[in-house]
Protein backbone atom coordinates (compact mmCIF):
# COMPACT_ATOMS: atom_id res chain seq x y z
CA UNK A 1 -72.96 113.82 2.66
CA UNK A 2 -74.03 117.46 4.50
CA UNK A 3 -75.65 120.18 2.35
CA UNK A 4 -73.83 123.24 3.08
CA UNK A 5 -74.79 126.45 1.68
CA UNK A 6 -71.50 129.48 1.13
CA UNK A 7 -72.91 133.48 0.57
CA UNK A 8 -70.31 134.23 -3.08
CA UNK A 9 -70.68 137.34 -5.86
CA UNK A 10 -74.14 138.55 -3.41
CA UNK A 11 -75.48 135.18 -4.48
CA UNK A 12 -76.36 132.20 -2.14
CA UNK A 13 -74.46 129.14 -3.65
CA UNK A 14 -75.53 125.79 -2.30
CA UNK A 15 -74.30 122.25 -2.86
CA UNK A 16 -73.02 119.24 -1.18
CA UNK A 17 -70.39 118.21 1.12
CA UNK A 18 -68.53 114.87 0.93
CA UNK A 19 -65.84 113.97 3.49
CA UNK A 20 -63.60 116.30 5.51
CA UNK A 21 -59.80 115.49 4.07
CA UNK A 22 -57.31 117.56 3.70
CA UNK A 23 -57.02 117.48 -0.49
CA UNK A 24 -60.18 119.79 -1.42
CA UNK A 25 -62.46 118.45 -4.50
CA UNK A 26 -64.21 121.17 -6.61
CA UNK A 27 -67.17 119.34 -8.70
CA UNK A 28 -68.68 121.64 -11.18
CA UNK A 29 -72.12 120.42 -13.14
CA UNK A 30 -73.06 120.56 -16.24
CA UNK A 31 -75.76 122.92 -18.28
CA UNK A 32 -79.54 122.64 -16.21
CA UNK A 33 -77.54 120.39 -14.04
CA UNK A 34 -77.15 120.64 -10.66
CA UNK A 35 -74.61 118.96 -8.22
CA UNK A 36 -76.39 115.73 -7.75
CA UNK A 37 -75.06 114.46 -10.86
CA UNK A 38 -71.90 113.80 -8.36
CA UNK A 39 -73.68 111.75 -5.82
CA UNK A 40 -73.38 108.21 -7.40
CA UNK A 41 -69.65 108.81 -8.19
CA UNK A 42 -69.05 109.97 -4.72
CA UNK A 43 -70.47 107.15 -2.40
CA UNK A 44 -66.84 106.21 -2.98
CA UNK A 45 -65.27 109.50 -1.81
CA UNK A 46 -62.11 109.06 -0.16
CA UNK A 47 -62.20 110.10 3.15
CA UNK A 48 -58.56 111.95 2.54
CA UNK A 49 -60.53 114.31 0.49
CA UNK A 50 -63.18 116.84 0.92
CA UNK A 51 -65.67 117.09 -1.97
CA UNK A 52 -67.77 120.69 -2.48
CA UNK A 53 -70.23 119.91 -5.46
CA UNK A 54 -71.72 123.01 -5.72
CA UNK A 55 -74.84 124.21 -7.95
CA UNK A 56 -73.93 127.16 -10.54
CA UNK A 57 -76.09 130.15 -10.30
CA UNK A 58 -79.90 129.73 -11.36
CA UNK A 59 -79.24 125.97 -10.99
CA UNK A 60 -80.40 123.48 -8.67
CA UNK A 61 -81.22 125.13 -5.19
CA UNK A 62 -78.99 128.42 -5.90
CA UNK A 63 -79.93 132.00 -6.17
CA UNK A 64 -80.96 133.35 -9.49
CA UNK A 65 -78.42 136.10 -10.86
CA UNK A 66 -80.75 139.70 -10.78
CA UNK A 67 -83.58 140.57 -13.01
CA UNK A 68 -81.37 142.50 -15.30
CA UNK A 69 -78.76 139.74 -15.53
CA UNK A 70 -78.03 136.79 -17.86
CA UNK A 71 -75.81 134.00 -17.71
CA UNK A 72 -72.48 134.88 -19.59
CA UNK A 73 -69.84 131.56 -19.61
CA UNK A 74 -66.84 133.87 -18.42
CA UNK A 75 -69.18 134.91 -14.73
CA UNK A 76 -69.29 131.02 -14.11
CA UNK A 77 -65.41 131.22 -13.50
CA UNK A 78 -65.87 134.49 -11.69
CA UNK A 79 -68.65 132.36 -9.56
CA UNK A 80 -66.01 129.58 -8.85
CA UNK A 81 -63.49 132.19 -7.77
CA UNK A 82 -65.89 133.98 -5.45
CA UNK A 83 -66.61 130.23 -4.24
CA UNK A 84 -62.91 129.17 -3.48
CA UNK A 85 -62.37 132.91 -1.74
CA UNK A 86 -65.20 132.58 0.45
CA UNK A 87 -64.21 129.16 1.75
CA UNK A 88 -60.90 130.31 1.75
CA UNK A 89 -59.47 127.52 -0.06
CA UNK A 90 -55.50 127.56 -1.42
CA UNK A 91 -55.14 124.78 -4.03
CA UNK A 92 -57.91 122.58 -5.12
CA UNK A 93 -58.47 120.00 -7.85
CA UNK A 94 -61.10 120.49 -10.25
CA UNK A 95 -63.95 118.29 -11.63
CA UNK A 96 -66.03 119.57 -14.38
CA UNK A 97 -68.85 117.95 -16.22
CA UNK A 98 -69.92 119.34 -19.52
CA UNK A 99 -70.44 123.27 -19.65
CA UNK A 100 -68.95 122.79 -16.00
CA UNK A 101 -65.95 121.03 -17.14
CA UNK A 102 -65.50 124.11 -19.80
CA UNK A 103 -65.40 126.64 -16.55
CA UNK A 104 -63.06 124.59 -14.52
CA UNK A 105 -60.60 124.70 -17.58
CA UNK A 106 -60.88 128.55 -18.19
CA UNK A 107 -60.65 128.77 -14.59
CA UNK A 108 -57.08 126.96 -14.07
CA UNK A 109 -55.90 128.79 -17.00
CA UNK A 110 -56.62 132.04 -15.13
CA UNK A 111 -55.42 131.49 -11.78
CA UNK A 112 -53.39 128.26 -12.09
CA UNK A 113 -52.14 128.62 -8.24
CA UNK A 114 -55.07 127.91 -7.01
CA UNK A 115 -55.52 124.44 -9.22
CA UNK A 116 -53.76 120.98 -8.13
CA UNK A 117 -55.54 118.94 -11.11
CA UNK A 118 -58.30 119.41 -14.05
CA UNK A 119 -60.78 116.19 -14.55
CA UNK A 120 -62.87 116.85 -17.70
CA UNK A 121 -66.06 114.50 -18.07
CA UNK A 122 -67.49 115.19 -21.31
CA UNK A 123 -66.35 118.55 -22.05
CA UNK A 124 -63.39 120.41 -23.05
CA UNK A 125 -62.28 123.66 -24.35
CA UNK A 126 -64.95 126.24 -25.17
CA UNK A 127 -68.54 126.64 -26.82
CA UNK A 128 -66.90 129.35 -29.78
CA UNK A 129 -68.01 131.42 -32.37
CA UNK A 130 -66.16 132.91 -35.42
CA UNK A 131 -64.92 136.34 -35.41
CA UNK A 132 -67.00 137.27 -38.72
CA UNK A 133 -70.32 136.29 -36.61
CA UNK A 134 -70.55 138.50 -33.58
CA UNK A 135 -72.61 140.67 -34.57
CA UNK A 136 -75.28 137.91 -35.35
CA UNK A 137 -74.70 136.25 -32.22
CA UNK A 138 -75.18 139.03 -30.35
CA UNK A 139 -78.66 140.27 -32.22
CA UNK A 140 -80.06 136.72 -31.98
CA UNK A 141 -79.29 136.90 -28.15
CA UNK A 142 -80.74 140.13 -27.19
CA UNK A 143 -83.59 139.20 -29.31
CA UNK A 144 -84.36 136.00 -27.66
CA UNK A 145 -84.44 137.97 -24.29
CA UNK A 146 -87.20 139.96 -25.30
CA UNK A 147 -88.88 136.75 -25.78
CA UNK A 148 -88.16 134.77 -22.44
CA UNK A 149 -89.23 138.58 -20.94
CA UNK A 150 -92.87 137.74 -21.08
CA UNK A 151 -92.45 134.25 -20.73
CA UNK A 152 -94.25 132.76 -17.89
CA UNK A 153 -92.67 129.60 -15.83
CA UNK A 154 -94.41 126.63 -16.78
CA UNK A 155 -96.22 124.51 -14.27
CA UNK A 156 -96.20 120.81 -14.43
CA UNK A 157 -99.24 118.54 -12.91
CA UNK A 158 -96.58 115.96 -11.28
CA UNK A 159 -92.72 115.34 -10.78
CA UNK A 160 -93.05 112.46 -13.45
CA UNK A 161 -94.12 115.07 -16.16
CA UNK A 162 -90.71 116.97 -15.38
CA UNK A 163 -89.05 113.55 -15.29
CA UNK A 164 -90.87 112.66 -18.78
CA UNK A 165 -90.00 115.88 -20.63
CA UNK A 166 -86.09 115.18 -19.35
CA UNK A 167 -86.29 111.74 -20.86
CA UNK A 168 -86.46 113.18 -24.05
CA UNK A 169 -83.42 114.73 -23.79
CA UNK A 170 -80.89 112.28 -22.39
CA UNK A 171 -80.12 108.30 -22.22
CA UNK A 172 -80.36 108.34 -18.55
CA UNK A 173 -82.36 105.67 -17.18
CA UNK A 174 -85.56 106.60 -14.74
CA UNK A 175 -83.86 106.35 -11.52
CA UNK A 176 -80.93 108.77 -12.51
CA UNK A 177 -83.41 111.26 -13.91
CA UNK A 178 -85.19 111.28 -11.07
CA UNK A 179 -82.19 111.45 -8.64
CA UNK A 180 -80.79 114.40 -10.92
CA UNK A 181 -84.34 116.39 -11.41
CA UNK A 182 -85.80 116.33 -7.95
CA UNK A 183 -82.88 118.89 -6.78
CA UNK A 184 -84.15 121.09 -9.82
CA UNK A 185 -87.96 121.10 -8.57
CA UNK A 186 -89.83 123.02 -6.16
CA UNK A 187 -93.73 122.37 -5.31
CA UNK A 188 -96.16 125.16 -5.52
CA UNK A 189 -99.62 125.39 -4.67
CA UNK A 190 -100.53 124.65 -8.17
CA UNK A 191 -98.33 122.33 -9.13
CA UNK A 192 -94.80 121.86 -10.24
CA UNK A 193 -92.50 124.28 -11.36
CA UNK A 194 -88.22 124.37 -12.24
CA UNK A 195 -86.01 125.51 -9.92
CA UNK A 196 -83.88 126.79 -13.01
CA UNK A 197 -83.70 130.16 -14.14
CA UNK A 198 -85.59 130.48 -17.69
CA UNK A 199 -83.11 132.56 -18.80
CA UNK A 200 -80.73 130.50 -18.79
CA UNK A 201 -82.16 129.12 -21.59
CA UNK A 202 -81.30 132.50 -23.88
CA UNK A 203 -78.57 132.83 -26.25
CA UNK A 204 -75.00 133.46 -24.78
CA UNK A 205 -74.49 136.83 -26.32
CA UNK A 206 -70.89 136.68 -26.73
CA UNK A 207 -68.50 134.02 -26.86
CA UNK A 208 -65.10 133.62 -27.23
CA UNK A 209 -63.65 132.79 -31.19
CA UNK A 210 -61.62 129.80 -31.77
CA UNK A 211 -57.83 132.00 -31.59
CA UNK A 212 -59.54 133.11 -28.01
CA UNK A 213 -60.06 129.62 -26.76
CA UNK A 214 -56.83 128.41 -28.02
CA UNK A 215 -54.74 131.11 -26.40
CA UNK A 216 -56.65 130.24 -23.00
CA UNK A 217 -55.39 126.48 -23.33
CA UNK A 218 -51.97 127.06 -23.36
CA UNK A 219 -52.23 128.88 -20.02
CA UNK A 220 -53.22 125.85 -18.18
CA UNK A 221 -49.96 124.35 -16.52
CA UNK A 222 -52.24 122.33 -14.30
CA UNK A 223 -52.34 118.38 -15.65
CA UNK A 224 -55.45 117.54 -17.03
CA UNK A 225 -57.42 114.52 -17.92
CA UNK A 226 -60.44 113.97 -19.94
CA UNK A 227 -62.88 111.60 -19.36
CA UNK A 228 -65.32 109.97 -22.61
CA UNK A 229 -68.41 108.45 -22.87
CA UNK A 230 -68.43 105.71 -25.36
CA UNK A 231 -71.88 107.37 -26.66
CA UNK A 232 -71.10 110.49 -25.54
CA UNK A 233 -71.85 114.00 -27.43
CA UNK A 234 -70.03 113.85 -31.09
CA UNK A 235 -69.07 117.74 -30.57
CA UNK A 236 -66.95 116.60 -27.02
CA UNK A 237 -64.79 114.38 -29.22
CA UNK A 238 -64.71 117.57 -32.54
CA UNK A 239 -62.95 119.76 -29.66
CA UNK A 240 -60.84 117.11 -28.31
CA UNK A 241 -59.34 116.69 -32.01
CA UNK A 242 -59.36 120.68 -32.46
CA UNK A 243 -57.82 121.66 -29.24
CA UNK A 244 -55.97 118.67 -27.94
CA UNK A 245 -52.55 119.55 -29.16
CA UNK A 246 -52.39 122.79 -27.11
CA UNK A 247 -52.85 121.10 -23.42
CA UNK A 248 -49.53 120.97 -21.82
CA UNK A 249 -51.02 117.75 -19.88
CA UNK A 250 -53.51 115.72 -21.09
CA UNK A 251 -54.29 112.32 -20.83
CA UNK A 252 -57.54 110.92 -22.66
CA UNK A 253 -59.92 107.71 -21.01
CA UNK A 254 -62.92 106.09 -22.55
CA UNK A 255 -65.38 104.28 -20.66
CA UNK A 256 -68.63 103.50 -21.17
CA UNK A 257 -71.68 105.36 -20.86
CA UNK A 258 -73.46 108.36 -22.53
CA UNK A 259 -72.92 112.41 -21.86
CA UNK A 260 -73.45 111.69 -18.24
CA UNK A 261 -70.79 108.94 -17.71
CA UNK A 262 -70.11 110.05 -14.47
CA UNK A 263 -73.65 109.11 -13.58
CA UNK A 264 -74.05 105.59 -15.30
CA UNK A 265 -70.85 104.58 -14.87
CA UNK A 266 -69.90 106.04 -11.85
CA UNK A 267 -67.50 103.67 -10.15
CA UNK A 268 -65.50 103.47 -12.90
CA UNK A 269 -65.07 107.39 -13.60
CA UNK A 270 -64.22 108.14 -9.60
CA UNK A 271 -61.20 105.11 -10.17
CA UNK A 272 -59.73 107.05 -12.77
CA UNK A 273 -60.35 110.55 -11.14
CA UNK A 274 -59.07 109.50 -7.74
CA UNK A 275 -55.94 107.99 -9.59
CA UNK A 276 -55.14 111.02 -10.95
CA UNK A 277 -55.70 113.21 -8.43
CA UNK A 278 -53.78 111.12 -5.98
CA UNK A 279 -51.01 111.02 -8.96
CA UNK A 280 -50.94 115.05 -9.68
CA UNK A 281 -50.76 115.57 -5.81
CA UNK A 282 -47.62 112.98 -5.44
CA UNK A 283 -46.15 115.86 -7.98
């Protein structure tokens, strides 16, 4: 495991390296994640493959998009793109958790020869909203950045406040929170403070309608698997009934765990994701 660090989009995108194979491995985190969420999956990492778990802009230990940015779903793939370019990959299979596992779709269905294989772990298809709502969606969002605006960053006393307030938010037990949050804190003279960009925190202020997202599916070619957590997030399982029918190539696994399978039951969910790598490469 080497951190490595790859200058993509005028932004410095850093991560971790596992292995040095010849079949590349593009992990992709989910929303206020960062690419430690990989690391107790990949102690198993075959060492045919080479593993780039990367953090997405304003994540983890990655630059912040400008001042007069904000975090738009469609510059993730652009991100990914930049990433692969830069490292000057040709074909590489994708793993995408959650909002990450959203990106590494749209991506394949955009430039499907650079993509060997889609895992999904607890996400598939795309966040939408209906046509008829746009205009709401997009006054909400530009209101809400005049909020964050004058927002200061919040400072915390300790690393087990952070690790406390995340608690409330997930089923992950105290040594996965910790393993997952301490990439996502820097310590100041005062304190405590995120790594994460605030904004990412504001509204999306556009996002594609259901027709949209279904029209994207059914330019992935690449096979695709989806990965469930037993108590996993009900709205992973809504798309998977919406949208399943349009994959060319999907196959469907349960195991247990929560939204963060990969983490709690991470030997399990790098069987089934080596399997079908090794399976879609044999293709």
């Amino acid at each position: 495991m080497q951190p490595f660090s790859v200058k993509a989009n005028d932004l410095d995108i850093h991560g971790i390296k596992f292995g040095d194979g010849e079949d590349v491995v593009i992990a992709l985190h989910g929303w206020l994640d960062n690419c430690a969420s990989f690391v107790p999956m990949l102690s198993r990492a075959a060492p045919s493959q080479t593993w780039y778990c990367i953090d997405f802009p304003g994540h983890g230990l990655s630059s912040w998009r400008s001042p007069q940015a904000h975090y738009y779903f469609i510059d993730y793939v652009d991100d990914v793109y930049a990433l692969i370019t830069a490292l000057k990959l040709k074909k590489v299979h994708l793993v995408g958790h959650s909002m990450g596992a959203m990106v590494a779709g749209l991506f394949a269905s955009c430039f499907s020869e650079y993509v060997k294989s889609v895992s999904f772990i607890e996400g598939i298809g795309c966040v939408t909203t209906d046509s008829d709502e746009v205009c709401s969606q997009l006054r909400n969002a530009i209101l809400n950045r005049a909020r964050f605006s004058t927002k200061k960053s919040r400072v915390y006393t300790s690393k087990q406040q952070i690790y406390q307030a995340r608690a409330k938010t997930t089923d992950l037990n105290d040594e996965l929170i910790a393993l997952l949050m301490d990439r996502n804190i820097k310590q100041m003279h005062s304190g405590f403070e995120l790594t994460t960009d605030p904004k990412l925190k504001n509204h999306s202020g556009f996002r594609f309608d259901e027709a949209q997202c279904i029209g994207a599916i059914k330019e992935l070619i690449a096979p695709c698997q989806l990965i469930l957590g037993d108590k996993g997030y009900p709205f992973v399982k809504q798309n998977l009934d919406k949208y399943s029918k349009y994959y060319n190539n999907l196959s469907v696994i349960d195991v247990p765990g929560g939204h963060h399978c990969h983490m709690q039951s991470s030997g399990l969910c790098f069987e089934h994701i080596h399997a079908f790598m090794v399976q879609s490469s044999a293709c």
